[in-house]
PDB file of N, CA and C in Angstrom:
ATOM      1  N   UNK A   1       0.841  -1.192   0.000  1.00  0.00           N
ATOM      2  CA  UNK A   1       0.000   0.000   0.000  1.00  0.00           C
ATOM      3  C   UNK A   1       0.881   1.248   0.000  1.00  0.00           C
ATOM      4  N   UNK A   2      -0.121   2.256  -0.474  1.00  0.00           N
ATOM      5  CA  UNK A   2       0.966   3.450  -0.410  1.00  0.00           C
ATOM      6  C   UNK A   2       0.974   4.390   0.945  1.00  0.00           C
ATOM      7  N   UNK A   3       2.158   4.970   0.922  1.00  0.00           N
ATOM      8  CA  UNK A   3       1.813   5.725   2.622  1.00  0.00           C
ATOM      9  C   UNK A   3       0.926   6.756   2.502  1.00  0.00           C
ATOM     10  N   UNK A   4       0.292   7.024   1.297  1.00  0.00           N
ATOM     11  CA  UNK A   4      -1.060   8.607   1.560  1.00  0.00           C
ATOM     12  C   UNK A   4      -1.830   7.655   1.993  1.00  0.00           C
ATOM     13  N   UNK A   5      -2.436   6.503   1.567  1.00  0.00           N
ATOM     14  CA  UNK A   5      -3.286   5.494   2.227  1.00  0.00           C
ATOM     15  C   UNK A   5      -3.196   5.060   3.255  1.00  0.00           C
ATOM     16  N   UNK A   6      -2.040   4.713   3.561  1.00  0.00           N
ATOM     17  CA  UNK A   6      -2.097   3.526   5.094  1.00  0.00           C
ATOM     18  C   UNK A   6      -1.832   4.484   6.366  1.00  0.00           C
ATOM     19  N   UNK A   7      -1.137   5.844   5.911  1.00  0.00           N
ATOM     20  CA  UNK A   7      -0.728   6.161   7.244  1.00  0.00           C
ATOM     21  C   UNK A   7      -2.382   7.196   7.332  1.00  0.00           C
ATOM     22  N   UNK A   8      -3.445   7.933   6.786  1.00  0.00           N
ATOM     23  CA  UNK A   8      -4.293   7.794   7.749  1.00  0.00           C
ATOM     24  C   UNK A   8      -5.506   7.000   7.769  1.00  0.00           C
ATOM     25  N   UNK A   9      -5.181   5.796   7.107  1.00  0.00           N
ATOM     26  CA  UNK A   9      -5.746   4.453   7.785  1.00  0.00           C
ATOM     27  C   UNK A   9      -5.599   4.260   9.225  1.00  0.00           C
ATOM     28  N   UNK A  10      -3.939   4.257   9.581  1.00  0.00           N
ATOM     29  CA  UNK A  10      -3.583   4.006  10.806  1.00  0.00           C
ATOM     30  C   UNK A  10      -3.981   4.782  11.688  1.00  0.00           C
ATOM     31  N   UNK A  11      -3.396   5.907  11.823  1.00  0.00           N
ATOM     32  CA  UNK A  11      -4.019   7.440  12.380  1.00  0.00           C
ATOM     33  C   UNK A  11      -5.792   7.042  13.023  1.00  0.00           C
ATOM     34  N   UNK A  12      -6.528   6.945  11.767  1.00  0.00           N
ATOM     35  CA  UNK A  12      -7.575   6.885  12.474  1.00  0.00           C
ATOM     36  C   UNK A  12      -8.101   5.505  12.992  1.00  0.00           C
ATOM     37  N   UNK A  13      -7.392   4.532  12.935  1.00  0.00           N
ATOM     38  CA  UNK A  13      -7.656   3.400  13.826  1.00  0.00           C
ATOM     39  C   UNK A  13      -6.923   3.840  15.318  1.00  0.00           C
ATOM     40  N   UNK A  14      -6.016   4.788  15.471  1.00  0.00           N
ATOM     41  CA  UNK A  14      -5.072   4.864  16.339  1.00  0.00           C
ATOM     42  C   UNK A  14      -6.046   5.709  17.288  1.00  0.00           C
ATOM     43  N   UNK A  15      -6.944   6.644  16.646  1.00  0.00           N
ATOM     44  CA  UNK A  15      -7.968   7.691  17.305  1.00  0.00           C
ATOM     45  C   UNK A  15      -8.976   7.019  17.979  1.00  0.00           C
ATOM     46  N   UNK A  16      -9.871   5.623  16.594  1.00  0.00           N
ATOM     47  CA  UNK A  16     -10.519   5.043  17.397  1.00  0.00           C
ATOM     48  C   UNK A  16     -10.573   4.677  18.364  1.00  0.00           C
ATOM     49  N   UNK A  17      -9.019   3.753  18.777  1.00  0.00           N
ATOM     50  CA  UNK A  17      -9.267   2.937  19.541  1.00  0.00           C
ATOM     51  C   UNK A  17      -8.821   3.838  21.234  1.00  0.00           C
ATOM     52  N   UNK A  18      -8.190   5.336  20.850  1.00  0.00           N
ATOM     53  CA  UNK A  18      -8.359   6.590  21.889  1.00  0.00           C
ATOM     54  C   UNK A  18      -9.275   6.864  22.277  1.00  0.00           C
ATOM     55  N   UNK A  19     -10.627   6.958  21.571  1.00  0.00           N
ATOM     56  CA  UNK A  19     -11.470   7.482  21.634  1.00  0.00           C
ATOM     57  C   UNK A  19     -12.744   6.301  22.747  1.00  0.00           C
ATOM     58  N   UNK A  20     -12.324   5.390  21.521  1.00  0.00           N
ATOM     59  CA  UNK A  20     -13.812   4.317  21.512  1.00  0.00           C
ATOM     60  C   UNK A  20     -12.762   3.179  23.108  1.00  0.00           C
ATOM     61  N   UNK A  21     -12.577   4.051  23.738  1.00  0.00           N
ATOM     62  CA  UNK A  21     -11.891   2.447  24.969  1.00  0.00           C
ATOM     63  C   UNK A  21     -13.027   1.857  25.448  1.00  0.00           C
ATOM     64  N   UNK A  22     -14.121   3.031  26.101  1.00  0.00           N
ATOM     65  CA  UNK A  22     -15.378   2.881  26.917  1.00  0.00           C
ATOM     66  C   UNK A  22     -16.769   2.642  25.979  1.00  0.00           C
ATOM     67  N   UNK A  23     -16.615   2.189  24.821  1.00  0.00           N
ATOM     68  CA  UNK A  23     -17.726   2.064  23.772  1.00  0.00           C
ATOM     69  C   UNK A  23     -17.751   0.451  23.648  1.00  0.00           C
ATOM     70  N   UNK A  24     -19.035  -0.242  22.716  1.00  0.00           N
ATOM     71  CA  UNK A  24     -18.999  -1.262  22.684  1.00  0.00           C
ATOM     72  C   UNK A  24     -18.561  -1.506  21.377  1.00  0.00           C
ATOM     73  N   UNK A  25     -18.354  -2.887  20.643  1.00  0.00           N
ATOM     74  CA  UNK A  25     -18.007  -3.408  19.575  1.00  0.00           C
ATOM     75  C   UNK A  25     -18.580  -3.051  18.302  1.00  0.00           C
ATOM     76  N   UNK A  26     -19.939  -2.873  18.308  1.00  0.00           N
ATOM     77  CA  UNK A  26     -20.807  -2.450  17.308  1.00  0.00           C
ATOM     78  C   UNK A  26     -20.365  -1.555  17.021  1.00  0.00           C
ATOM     79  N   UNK A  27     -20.321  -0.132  17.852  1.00  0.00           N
ATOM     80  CA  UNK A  27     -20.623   1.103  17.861  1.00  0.00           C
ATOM     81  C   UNK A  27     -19.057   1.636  17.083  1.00  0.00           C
ATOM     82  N   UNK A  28     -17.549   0.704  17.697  1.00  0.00           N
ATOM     83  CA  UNK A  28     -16.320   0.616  17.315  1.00  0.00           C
ATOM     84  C   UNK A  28     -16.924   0.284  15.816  1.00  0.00           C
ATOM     85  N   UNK A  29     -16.917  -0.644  15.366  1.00  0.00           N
ATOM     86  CA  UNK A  29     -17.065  -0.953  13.709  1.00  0.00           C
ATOM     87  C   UNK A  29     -18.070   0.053  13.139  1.00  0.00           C
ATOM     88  N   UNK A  30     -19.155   0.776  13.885  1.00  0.00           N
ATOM     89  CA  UNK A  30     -19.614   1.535  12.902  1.00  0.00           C
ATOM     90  C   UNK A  30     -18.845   3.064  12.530  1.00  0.00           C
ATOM     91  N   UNK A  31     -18.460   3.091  13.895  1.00  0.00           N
ATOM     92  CA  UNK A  31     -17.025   4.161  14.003  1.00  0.00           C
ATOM     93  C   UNK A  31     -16.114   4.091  12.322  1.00  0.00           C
ATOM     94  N   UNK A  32     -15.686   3.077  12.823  1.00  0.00           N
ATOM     95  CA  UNK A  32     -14.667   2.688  11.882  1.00  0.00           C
ATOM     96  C   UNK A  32     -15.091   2.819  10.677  1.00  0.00           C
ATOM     97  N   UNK A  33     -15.824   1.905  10.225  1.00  0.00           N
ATOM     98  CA  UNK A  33     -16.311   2.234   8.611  1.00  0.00           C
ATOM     99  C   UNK A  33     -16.620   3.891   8.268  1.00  0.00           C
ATOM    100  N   UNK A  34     -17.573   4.635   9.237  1.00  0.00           N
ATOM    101  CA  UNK A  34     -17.876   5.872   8.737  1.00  0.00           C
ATOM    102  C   UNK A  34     -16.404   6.386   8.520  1.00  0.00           C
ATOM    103  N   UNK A  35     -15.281   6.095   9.187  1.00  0.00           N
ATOM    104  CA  UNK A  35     -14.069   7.362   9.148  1.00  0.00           C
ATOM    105  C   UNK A  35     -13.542   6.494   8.018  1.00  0.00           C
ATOM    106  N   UNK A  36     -13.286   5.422   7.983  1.00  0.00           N
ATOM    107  CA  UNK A  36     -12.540   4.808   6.790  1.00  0.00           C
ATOM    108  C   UNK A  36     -13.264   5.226   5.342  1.00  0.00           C
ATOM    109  N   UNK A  37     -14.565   5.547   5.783  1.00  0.00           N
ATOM    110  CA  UNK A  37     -15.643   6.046   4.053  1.00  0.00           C
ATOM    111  C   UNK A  37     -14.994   7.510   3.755  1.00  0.00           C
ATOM    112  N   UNK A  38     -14.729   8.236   5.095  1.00  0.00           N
ATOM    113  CA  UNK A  38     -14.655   9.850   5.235  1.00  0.00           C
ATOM    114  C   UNK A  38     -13.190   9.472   4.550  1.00  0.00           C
ATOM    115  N   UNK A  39     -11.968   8.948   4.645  1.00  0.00           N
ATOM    116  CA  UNK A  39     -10.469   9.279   4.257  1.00  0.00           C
ATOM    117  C   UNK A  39     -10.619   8.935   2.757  1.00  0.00           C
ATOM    118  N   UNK A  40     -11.249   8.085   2.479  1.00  0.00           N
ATOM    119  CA  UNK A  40     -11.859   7.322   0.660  1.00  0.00           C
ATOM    120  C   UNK A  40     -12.141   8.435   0.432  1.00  0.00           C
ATOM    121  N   UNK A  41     -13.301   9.238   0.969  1.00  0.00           N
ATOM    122  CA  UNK A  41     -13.373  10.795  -0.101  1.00  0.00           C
ATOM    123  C   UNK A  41     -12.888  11.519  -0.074  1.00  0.00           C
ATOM    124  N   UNK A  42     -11.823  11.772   0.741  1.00  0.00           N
ATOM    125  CA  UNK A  42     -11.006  12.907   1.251  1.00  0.00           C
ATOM    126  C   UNK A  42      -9.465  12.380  -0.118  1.00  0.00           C
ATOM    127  N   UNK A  43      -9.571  11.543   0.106  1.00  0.00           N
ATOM    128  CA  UNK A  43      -8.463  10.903  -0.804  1.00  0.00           C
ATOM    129  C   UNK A  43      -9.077  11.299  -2.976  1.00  0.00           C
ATOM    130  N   UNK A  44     -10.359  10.679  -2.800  1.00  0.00           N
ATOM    131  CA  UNK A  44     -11.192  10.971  -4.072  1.00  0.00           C
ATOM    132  C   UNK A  44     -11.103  12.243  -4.386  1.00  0.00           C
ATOM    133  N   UNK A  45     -11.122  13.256  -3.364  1.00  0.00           N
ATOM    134  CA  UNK A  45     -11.481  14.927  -4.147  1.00  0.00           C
ATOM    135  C   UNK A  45     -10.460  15.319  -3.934  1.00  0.00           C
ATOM    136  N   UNK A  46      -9.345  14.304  -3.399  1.00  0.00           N
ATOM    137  CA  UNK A  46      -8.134  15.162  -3.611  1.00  0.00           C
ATOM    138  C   UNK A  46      -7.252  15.054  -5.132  1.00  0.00           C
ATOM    139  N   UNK A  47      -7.477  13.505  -5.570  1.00  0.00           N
ATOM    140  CA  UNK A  47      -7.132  13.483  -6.787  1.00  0.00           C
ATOM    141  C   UNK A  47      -8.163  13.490  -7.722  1.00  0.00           C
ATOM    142  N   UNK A  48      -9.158  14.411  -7.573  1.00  0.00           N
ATOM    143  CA  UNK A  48     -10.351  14.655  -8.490  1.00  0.00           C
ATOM    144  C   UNK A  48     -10.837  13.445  -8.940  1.00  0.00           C
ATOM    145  N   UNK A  49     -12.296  13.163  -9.047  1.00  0.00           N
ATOM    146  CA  UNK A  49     -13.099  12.243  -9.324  1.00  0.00           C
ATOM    147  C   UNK A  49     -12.917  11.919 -10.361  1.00  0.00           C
ATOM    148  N   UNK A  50     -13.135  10.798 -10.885  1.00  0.00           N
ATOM    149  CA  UNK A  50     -12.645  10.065 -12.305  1.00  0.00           C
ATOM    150  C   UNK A  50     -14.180  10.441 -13.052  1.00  0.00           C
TER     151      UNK A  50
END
């Protein structure tokens, strides 16, 4: 993978799991997917939409 990808992949697994200590499992994976959807578009409009 490339590092614009993985490092804030990591980053925000690194936040989650700051954030989400006192949360349950569900609520962690829905966490997760919404921020992992949010860096996909952040990544998309940065190299303009195909």
């Amino acid at each position: 993978m490339r590092p614009d990808i993985l490092i804030p992949v990591l980053m925000g697994c690194a936040l989650l799991w700051w954030i989400g200590r006192g949360i349950g499992w569900a609520l962690k994976l829905m966490i997760a997917a919404v921020t992992l959807a949010l860096i996909a578009a952040v990544l998309l409009v940065e190299r303009g939409l195909p």
